[in-house]
C-alpha atoms as a PDB file:
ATOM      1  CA  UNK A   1      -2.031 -12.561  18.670  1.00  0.00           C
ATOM      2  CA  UNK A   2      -1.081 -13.513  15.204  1.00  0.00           C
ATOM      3  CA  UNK A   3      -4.314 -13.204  12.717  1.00  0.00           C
ATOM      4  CA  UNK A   4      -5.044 -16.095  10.883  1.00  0.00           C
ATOM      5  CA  UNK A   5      -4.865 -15.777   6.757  1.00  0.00           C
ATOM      6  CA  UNK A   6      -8.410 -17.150   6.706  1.00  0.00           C
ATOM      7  CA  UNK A   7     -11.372 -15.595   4.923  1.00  0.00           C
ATOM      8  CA  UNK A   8     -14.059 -14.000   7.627  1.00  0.00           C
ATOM      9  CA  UNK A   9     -16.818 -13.892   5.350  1.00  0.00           C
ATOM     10  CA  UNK A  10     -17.548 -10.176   5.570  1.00  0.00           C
ATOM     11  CA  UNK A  11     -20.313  -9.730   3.315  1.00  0.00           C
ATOM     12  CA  UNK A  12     -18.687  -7.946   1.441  1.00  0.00           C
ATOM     13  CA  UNK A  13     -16.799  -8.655  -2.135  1.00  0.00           C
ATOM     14  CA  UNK A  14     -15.528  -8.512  -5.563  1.00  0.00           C
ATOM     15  CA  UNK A  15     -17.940  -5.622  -6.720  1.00  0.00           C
ATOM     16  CA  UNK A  16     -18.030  -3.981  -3.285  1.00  0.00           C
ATOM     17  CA  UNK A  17     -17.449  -0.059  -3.589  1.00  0.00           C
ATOM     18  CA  UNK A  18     -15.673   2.180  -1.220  1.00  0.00           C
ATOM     19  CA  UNK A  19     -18.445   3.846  -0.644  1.00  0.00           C
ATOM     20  CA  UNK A  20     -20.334   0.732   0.265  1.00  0.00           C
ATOM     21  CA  UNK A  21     -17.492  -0.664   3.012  1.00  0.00           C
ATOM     22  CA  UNK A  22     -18.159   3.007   4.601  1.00  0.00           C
ATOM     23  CA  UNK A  23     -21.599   3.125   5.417  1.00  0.00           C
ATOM     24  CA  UNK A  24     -22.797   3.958   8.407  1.00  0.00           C
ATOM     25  CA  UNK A  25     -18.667   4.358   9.526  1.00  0.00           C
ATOM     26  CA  UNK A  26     -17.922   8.061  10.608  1.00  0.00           C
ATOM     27  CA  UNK A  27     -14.558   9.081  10.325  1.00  0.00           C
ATOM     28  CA  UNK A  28     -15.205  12.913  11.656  1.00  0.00           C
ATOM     29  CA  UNK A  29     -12.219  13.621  13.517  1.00  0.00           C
ATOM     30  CA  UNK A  30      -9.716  11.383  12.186  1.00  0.00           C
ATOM     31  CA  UNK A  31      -6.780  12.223  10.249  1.00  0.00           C
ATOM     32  CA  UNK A  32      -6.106  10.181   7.442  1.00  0.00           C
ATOM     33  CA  UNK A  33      -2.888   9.909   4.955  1.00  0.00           C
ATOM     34  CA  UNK A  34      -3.057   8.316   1.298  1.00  0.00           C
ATOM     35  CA  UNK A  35       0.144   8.920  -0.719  1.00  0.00           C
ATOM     36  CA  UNK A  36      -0.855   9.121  -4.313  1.00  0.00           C
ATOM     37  CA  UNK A  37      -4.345  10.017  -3.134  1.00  0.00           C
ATOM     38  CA  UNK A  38      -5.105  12.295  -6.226  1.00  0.00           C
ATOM     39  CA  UNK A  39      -4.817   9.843  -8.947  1.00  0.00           C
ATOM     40  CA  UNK A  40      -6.477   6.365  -9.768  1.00  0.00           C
ATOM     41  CA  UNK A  41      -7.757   4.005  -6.597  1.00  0.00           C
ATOM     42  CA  UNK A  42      -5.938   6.871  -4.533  1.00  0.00           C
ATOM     43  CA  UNK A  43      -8.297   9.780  -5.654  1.00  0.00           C
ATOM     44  CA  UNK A  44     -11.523   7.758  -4.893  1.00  0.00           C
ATOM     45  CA  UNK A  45      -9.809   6.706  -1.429  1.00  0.00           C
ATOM     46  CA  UNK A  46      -9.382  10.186  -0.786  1.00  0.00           C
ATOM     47  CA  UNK A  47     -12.848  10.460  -1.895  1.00  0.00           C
ATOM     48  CA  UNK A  48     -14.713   8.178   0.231  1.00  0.00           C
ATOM     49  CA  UNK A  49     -12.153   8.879   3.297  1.00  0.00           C
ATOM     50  CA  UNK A  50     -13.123  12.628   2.789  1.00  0.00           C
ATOM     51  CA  UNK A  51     -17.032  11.731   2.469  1.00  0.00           C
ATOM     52  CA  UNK A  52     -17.186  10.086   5.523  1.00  0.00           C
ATOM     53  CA  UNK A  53     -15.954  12.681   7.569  1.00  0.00           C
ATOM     54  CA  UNK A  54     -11.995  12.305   7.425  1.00  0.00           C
ATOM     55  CA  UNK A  55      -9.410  14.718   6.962  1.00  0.00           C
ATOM     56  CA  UNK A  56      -6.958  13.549   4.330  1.00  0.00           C
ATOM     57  CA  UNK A  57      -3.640  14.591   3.738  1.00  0.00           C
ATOM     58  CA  UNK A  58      -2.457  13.688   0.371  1.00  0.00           C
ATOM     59  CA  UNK A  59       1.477  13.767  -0.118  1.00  0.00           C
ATOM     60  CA  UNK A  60       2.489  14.112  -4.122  1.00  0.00           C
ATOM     61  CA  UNK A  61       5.275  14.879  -5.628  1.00  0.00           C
ATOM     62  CA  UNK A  62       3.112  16.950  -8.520  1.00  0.00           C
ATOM     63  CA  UNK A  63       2.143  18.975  -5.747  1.00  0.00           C
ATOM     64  CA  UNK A  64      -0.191  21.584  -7.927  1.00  0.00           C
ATOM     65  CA  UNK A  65      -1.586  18.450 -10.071  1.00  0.00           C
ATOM     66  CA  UNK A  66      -2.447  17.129  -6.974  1.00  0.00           C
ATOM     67  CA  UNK A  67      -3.937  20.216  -5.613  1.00  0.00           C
ATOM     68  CA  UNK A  68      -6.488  20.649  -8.875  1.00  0.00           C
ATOM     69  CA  UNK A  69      -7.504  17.051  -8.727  1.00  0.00           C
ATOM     70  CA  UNK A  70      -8.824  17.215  -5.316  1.00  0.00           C
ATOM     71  CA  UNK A  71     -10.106  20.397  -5.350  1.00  0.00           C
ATOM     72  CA  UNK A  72     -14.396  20.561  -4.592  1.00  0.00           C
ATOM     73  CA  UNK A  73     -12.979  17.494  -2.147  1.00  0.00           C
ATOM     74  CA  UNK A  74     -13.966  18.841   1.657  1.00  0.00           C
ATOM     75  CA  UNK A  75     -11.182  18.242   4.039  1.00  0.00           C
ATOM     76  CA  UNK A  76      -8.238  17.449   2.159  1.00  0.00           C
ATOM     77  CA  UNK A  77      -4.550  18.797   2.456  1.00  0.00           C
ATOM     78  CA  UNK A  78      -1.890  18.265  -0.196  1.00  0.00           C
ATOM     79  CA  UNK A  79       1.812  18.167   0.889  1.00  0.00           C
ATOM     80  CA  UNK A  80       4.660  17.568  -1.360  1.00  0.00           C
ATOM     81  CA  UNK A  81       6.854  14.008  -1.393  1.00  0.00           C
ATOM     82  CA  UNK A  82       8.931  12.249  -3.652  1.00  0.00           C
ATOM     83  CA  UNK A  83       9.028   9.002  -1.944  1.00  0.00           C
ATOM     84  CA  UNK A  84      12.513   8.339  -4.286  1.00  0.00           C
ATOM     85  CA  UNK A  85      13.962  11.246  -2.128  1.00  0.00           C
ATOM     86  CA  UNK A  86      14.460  10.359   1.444  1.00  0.00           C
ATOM     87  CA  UNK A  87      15.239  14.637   2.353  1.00  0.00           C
ATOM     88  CA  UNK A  88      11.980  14.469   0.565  1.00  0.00           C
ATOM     89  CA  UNK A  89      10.410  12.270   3.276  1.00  0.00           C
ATOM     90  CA  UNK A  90      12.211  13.443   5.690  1.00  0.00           C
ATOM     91  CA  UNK A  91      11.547  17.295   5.053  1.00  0.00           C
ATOM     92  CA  UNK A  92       7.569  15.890   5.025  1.00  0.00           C
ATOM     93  CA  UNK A  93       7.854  14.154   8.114  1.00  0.00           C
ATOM     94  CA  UNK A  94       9.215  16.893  10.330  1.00  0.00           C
ATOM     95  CA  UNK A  95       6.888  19.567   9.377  1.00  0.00           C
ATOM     96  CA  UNK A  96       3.878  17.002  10.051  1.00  0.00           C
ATOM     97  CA  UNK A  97       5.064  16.309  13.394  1.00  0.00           C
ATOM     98  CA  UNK A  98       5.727  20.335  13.800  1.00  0.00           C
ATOM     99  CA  UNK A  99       1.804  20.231  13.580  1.00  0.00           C
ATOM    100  CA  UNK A 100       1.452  18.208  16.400  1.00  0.00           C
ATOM    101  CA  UNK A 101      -1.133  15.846  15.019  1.00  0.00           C
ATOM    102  CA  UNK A 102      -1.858  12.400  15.693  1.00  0.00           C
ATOM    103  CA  UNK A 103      -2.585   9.530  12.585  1.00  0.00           C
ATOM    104  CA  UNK A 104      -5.406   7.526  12.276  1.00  0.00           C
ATOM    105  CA  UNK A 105      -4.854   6.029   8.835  1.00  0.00           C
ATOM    106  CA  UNK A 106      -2.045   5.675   6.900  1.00  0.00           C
ATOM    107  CA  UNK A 107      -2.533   4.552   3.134  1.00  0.00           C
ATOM    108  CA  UNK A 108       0.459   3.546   1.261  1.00  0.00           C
ATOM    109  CA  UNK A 109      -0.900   3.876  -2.026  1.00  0.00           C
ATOM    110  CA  UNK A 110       1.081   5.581  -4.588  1.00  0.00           C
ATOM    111  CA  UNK A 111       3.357   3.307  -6.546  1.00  0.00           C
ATOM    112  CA  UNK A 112       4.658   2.455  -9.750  1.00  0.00           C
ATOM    113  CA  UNK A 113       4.372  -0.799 -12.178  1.00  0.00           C
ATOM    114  CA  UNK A 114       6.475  -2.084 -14.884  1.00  0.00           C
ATOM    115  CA  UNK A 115       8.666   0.387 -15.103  1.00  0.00           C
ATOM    116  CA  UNK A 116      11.743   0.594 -17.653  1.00  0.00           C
ATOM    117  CA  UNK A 117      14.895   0.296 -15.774  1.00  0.00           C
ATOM    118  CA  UNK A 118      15.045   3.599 -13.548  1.00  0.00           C
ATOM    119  CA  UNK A 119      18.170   4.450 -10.963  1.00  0.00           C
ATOM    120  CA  UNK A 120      16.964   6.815  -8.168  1.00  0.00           C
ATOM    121  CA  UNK A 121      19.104   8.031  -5.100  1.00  0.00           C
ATOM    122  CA  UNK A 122      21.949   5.887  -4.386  1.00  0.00           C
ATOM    123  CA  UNK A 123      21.496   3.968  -7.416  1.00  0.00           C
ATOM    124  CA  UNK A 124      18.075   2.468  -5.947  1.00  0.00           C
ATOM    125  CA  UNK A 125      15.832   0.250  -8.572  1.00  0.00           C
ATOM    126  CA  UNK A 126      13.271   2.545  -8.732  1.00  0.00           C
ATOM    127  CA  UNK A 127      10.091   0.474  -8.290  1.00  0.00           C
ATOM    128  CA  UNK A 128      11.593  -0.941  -4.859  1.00  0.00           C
ATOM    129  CA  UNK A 129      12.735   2.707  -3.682  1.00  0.00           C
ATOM    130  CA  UNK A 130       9.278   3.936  -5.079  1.00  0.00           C
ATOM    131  CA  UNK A 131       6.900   1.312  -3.705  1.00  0.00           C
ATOM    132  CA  UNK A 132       8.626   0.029  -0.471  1.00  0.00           C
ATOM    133  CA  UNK A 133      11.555   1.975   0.719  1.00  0.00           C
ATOM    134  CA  UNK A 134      10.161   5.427   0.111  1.00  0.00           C
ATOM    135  CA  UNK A 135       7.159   4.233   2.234  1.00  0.00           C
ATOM    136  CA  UNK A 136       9.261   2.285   4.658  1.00  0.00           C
ATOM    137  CA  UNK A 137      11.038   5.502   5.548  1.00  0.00           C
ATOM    138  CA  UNK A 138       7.736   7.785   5.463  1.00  0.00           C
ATOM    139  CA  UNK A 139       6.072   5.377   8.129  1.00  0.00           C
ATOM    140  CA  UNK A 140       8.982   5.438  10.567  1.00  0.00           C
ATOM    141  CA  UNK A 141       9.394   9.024  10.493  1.00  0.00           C
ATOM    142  CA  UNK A 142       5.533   9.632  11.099  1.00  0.00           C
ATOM    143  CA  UNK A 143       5.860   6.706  13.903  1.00  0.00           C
ATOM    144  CA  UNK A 144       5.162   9.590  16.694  1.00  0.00           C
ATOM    145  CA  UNK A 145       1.729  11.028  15.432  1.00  0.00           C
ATOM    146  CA  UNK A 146       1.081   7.097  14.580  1.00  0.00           C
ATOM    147  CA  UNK A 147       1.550   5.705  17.709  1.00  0.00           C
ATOM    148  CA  UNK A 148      -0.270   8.302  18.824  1.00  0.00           C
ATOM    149  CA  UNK A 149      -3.375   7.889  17.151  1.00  0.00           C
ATOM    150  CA  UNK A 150      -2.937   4.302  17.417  1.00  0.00           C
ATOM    151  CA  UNK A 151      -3.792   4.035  13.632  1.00  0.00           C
ATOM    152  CA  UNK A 152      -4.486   1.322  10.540  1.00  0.00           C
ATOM    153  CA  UNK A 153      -1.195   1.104   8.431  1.00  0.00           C
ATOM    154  CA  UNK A 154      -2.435  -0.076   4.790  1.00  0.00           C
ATOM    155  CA  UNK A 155       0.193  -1.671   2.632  1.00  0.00           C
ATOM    156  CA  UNK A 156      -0.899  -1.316  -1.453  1.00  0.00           C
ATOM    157  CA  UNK A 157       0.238  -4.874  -2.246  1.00  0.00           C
ATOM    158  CA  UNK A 158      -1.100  -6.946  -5.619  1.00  0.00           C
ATOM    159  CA  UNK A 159      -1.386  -9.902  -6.877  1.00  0.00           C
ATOM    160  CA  UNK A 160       1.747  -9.207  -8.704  1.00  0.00           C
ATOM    161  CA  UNK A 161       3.586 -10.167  -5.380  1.00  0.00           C
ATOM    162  CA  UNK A 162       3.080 -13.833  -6.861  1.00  0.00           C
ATOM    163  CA  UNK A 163       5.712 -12.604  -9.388  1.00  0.00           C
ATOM    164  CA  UNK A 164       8.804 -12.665  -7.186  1.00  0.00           C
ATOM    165  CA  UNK A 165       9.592 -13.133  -3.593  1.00  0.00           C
ATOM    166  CA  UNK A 166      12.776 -10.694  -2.325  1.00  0.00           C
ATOM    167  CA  UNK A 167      16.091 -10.871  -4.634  1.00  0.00           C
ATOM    168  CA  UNK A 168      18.536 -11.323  -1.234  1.00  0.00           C
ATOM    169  CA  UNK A 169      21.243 -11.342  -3.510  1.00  0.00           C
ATOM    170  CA  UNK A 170      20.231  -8.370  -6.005  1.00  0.00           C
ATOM    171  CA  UNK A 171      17.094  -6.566  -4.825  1.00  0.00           C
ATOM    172  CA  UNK A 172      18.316  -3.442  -6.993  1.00  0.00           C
ATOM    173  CA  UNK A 173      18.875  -5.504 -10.007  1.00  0.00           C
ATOM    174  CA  UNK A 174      22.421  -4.776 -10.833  1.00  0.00           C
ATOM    175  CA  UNK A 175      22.640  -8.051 -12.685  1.00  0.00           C
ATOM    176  CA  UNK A 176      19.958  -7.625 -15.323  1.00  0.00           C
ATOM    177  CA  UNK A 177      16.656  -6.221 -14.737  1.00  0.00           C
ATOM    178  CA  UNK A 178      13.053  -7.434 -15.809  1.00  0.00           C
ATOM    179  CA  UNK A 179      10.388  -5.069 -14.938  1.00  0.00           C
ATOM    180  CA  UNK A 180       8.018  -7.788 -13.976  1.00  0.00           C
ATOM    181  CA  UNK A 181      10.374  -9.484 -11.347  1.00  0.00           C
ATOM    182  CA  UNK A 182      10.980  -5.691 -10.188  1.00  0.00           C
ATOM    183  CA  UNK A 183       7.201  -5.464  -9.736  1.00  0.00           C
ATOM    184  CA  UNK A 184       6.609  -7.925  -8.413  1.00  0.00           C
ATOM    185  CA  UNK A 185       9.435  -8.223  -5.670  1.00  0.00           C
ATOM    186  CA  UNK A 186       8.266  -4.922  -4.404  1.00  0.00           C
ATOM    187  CA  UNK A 187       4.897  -5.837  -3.874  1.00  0.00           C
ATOM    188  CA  UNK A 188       5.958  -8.923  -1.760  1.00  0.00           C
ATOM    189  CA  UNK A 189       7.630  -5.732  -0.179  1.00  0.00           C
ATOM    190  CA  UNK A 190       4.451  -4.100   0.558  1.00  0.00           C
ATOM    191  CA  UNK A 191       3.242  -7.251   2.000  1.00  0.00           C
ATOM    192  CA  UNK A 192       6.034  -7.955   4.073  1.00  0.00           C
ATOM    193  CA  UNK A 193       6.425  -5.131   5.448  1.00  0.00           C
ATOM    194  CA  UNK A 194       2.829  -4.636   6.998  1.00  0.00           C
ATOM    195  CA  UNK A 195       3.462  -8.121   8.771  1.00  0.00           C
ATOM    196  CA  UNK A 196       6.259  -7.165  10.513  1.00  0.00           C
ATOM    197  CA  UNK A 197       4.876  -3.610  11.296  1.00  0.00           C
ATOM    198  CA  UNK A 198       2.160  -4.974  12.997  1.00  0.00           C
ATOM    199  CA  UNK A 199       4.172  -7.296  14.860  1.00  0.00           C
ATOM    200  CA  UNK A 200       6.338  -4.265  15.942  1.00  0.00           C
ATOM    201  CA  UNK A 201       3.522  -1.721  16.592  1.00  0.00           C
ATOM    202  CA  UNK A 202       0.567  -4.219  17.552  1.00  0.00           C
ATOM    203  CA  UNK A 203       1.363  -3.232  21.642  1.00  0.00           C
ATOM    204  CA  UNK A 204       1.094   0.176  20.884  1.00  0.00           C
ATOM    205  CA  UNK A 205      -2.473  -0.006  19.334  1.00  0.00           C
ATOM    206  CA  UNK A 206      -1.192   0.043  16.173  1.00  0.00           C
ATOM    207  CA  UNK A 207      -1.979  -2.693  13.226  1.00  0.00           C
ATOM    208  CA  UNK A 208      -1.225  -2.667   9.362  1.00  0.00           C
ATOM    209  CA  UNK A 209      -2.792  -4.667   6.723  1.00  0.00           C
ATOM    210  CA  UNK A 210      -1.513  -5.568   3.216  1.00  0.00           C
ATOM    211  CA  UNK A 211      -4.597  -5.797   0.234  1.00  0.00           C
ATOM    212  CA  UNK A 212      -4.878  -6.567  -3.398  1.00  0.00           C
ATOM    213  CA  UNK A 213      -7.034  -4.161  -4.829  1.00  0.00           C
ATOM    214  CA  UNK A 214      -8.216  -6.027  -7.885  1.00  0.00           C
ATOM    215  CA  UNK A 215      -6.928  -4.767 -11.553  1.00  0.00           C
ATOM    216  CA  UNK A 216      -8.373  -1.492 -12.422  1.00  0.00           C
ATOM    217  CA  UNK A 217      -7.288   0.672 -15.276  1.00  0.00           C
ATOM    218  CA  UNK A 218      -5.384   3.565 -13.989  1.00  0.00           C
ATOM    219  CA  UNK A 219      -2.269   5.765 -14.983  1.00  0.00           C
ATOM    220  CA  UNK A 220      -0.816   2.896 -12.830  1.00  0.00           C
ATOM    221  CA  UNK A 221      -0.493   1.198 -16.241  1.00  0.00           C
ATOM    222  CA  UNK A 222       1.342   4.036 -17.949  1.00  0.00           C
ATOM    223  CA  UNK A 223       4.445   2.449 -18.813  1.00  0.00           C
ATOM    224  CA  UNK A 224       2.554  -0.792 -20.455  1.00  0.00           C
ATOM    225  CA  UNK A 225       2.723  -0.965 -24.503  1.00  0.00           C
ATOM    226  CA  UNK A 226      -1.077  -2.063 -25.897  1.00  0.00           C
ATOM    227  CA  UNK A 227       0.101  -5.447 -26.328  1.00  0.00           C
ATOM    228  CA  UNK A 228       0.689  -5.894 -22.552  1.00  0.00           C
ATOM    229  CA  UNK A 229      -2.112  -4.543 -21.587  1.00  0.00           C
ATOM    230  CA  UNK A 230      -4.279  -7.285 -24.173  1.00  0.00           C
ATOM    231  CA  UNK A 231      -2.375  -9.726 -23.025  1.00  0.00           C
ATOM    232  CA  UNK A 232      -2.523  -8.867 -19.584  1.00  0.00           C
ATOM    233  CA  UNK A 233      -6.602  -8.199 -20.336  1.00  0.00           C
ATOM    234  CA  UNK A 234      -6.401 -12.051 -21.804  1.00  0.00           C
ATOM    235  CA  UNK A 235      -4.449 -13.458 -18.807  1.00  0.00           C
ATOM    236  CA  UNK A 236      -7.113 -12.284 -16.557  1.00  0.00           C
ATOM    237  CA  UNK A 237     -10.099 -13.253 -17.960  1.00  0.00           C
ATOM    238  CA  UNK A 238      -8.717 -16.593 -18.929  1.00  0.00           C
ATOM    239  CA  UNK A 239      -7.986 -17.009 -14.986  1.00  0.00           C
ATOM    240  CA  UNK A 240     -10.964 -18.812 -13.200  1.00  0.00           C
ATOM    241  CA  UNK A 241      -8.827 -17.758  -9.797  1.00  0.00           C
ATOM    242  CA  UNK A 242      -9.597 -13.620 -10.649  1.00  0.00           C
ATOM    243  CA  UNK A 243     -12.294 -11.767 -11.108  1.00  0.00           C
ATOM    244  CA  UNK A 244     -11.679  -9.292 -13.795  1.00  0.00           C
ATOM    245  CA  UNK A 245     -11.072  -6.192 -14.411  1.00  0.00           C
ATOM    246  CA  UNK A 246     -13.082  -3.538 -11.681  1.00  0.00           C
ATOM    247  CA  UNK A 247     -14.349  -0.167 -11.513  1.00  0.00           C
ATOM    248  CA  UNK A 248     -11.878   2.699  -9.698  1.00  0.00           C
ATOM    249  CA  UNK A 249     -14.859   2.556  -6.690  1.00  0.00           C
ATOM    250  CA  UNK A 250     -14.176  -0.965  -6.657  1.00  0.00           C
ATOM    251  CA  UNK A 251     -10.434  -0.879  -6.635  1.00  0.00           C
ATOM    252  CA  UNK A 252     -10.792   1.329  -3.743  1.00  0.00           C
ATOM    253  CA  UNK A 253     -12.956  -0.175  -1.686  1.00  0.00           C
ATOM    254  CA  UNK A 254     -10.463  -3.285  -0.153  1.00  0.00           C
ATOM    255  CA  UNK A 255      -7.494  -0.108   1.010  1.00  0.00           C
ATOM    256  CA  UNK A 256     -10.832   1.564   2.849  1.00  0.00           C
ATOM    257  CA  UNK A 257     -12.320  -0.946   4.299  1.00  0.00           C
ATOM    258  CA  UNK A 258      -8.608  -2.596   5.493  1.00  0.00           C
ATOM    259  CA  UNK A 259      -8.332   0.692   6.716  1.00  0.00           C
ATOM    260  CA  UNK A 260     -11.218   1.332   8.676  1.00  0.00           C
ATOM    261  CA  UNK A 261     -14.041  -1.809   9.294  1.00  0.00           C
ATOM    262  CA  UNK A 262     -14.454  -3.133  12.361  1.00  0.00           C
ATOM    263  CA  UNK A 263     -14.650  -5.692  11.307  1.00  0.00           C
ATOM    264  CA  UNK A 264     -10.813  -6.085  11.795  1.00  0.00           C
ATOM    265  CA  UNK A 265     -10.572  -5.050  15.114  1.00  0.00           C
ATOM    266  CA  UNK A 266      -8.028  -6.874  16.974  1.00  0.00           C
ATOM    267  CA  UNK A 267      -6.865  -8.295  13.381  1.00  0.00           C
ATOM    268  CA  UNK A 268      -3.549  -6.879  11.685  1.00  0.00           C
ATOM    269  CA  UNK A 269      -1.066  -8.346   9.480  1.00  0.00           C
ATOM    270  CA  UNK A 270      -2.676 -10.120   7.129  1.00  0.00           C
ATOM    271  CA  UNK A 271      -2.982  -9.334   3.445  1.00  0.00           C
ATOM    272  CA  UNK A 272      -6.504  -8.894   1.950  1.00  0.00           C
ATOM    273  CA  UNK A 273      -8.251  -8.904  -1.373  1.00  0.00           C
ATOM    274  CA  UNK A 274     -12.012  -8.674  -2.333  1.00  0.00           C
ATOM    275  CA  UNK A 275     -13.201  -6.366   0.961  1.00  0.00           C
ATOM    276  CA  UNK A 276     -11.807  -9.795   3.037  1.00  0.00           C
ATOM    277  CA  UNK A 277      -8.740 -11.156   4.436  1.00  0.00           C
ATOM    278  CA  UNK A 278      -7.521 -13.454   1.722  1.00  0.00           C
ATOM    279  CA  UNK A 279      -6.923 -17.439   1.993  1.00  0.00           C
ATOM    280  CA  UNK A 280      -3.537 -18.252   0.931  1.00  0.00           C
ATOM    281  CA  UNK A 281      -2.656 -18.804  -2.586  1.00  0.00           C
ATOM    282  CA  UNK A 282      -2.418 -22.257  -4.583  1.00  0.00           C
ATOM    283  CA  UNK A 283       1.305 -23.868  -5.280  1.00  0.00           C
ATOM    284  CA  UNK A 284       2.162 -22.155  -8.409  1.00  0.00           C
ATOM    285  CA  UNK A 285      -0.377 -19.283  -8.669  1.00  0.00           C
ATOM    286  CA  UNK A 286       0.162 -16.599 -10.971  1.00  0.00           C
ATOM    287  CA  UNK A 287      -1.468 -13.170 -11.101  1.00  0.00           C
ATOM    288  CA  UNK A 288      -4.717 -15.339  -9.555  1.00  0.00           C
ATOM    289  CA  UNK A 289      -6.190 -14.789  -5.960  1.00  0.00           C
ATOM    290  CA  UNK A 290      -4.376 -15.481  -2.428  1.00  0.00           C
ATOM    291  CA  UNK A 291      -1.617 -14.944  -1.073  1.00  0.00           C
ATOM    292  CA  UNK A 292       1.849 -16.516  -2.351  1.00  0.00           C
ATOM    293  CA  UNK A 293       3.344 -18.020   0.971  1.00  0.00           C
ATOM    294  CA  UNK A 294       6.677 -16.045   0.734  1.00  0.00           C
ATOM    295  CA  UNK A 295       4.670 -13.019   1.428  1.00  0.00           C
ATOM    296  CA  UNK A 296       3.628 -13.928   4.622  1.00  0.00           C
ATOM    297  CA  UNK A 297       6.903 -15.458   6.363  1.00  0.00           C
ATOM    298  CA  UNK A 298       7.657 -13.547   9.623  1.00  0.00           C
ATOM    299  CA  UNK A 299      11.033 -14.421   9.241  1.00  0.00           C
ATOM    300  CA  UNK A 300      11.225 -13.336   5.468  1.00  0.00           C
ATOM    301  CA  UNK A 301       9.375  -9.918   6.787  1.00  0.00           C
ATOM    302  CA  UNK A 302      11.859  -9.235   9.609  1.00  0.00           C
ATOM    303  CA  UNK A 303      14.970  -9.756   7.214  1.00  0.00           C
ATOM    304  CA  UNK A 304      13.201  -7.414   5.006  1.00  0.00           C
ATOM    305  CA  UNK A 305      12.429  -4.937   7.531  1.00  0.00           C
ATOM    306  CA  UNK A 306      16.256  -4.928   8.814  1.00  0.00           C
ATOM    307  CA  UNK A 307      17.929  -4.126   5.207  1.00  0.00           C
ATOM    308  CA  UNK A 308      15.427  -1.589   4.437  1.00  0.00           C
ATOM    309  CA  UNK A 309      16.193  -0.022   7.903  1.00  0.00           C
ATOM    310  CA  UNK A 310      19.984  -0.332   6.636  1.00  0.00           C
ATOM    311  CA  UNK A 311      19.576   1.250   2.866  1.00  0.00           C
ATOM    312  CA  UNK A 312      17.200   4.486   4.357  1.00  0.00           C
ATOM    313  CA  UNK A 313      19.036   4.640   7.686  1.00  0.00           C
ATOM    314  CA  UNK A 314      15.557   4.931   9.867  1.00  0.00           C
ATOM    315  CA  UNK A 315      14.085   2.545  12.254  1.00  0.00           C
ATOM    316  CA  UNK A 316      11.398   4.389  14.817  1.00  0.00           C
ATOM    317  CA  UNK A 317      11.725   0.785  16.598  1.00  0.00           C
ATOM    318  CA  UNK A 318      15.881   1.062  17.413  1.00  0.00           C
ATOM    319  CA  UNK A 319      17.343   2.822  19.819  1.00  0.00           C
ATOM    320  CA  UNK A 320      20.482   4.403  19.463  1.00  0.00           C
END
């Protein structure tokens, strides 16, 4: 059944930590991945996942940086991926599997944002390759030890999906690139593709969820000048649709609890915001809350899901 893009009035919200989504939750037993998960709103994922019990495996492609940030952390493994290299997730994949171990949670998390124009493998825009298609590929390699488990896929989304819906014609921007389009079209990505996973993997216990974490400061920022980041600082608290700027805890808390409440059992597909399924966004909204209609069009989310099956060459869902 299709999950409505209502609000469910959790009890949760806006200042809602991690830490609070995942009390009285234990998670001993369960495998959990988070790319990125040693920086940022990845780090305390890994954090809180670890905390309650978890093991986390944390794929980075600074493999020792990785390593010192979440060392002290109980529980957590660090393997090496470059999402922008699909040997890379390939290479990953197959010696997961090798360790014949089934997936509970899967966090897409590590991304990129506003990047200056960057070519990666076959002439990929690099925020698409690095925030959707390197995932895309990751997830239907793992689909085995997924299935398996039956897990939670988590899509990192934003409200910077509002940006841009899909560039059909030109989703690698090789007619003139603008960093925020780029952004933002692969964040309606993220979004699109956890709808159409869950349609696909819903029968085999398996559901995915797309989220909004809120707008933390992170490294996520690292290619914004100071005068984006004031103006970006002015745009949102100007906004009377967004709720400023929150802690890391706080930014973390919506992937954790998507990932893991049950309060979202029998639910998938939906994109979330606030430690709640999100209502959809107003005509017109920019960088405000909800969800921008194009990002949650089945039809929009299979089209996706069949070229990025075509540019990486893997679909766990076609049989050959």
């Amino acid at each position: 059944m299709t999950t409505e893009q209502r609000k469910i009035n959790t009890g949760f919200g806006v200042r809602s930590t991690a830490s609070d989504v995942l009390r009285g939750i234990d998670l001993s037993g369960k495998l959990a991945i988070v790319t990125g998960g040693y920086s940022g709103l990845g780090l305390e994922t890994t954090r809180a996942l670890a905390g309650a019990g978890a093991h986390v495996v944390v794929p980075a492609r600074r493999r020792g940086t990785a390593q010192e940030a979440v060392n002290g952390i109980d529980g957590v493994e660090v393997e090496e991926l470059d999402l922008t290299d699909l040997d890379s997730v390939r290479s990953l994949a197959e010696r997961f599997l090798a360790s014949d171990r089934g997936i509970d949670i899967v966090i897409n998390n590590a991304g990129i944002m506003a990047a200056p124009e960057t070519r990666v493998g076959p002439g990929w825009e690099a925020q698409f390759a690095t925030n959707h298609l390197g995932h895309f590929a990751l997830v239907n390699r793992l689909w085995p030890a997924i299935a398996r488990g039956g897990a939670r896929v988590v899509s990192v989304s934003s409200n910077g999906h509002q940006l841009s819906d899909i560039r059909w014609d030109d989703v690698h921007f090789e007619h003139g690139y603008d960093k925020w389009q780029a952004y933002g079209q692969a964040k309606t990505a993220n979004a699109l593709f956890a709808l159409h996973l869950d349609a696909l993997g819903r029968d085999a216990g398996v559901r995915a969820f797309s989220l909004h974490p809120g707008t933390i400061s992170t490294q996520l920022a690292r290619h914004m000048s100071q005068e984006e980041l004031a103006e970006l600082a002015a745009t949102i608290g100007a906004s009377p649709t967004n709720s400023g700027w929150k802690t890391p805890e706080q930014g973390a808390a919506t992937q954790v609890w998507a990932a893991t409440s049950p309060q979202l059992e029998g639910m998938g597909g939906v994109y979330c915001e606030d430690c709640d399924i999100a209502e959809p966004a107003a005509k017109d909204t920019v960088l405000g809350s909800g969800v921008s209609g194009w990002a949650t069009d089945p039809e929009r989310a299979a089209r996706l899901w069949k070229l990025s099956a075509e540019l990486t060459g893997v679909d766990a869902f076609t049989t050959t």
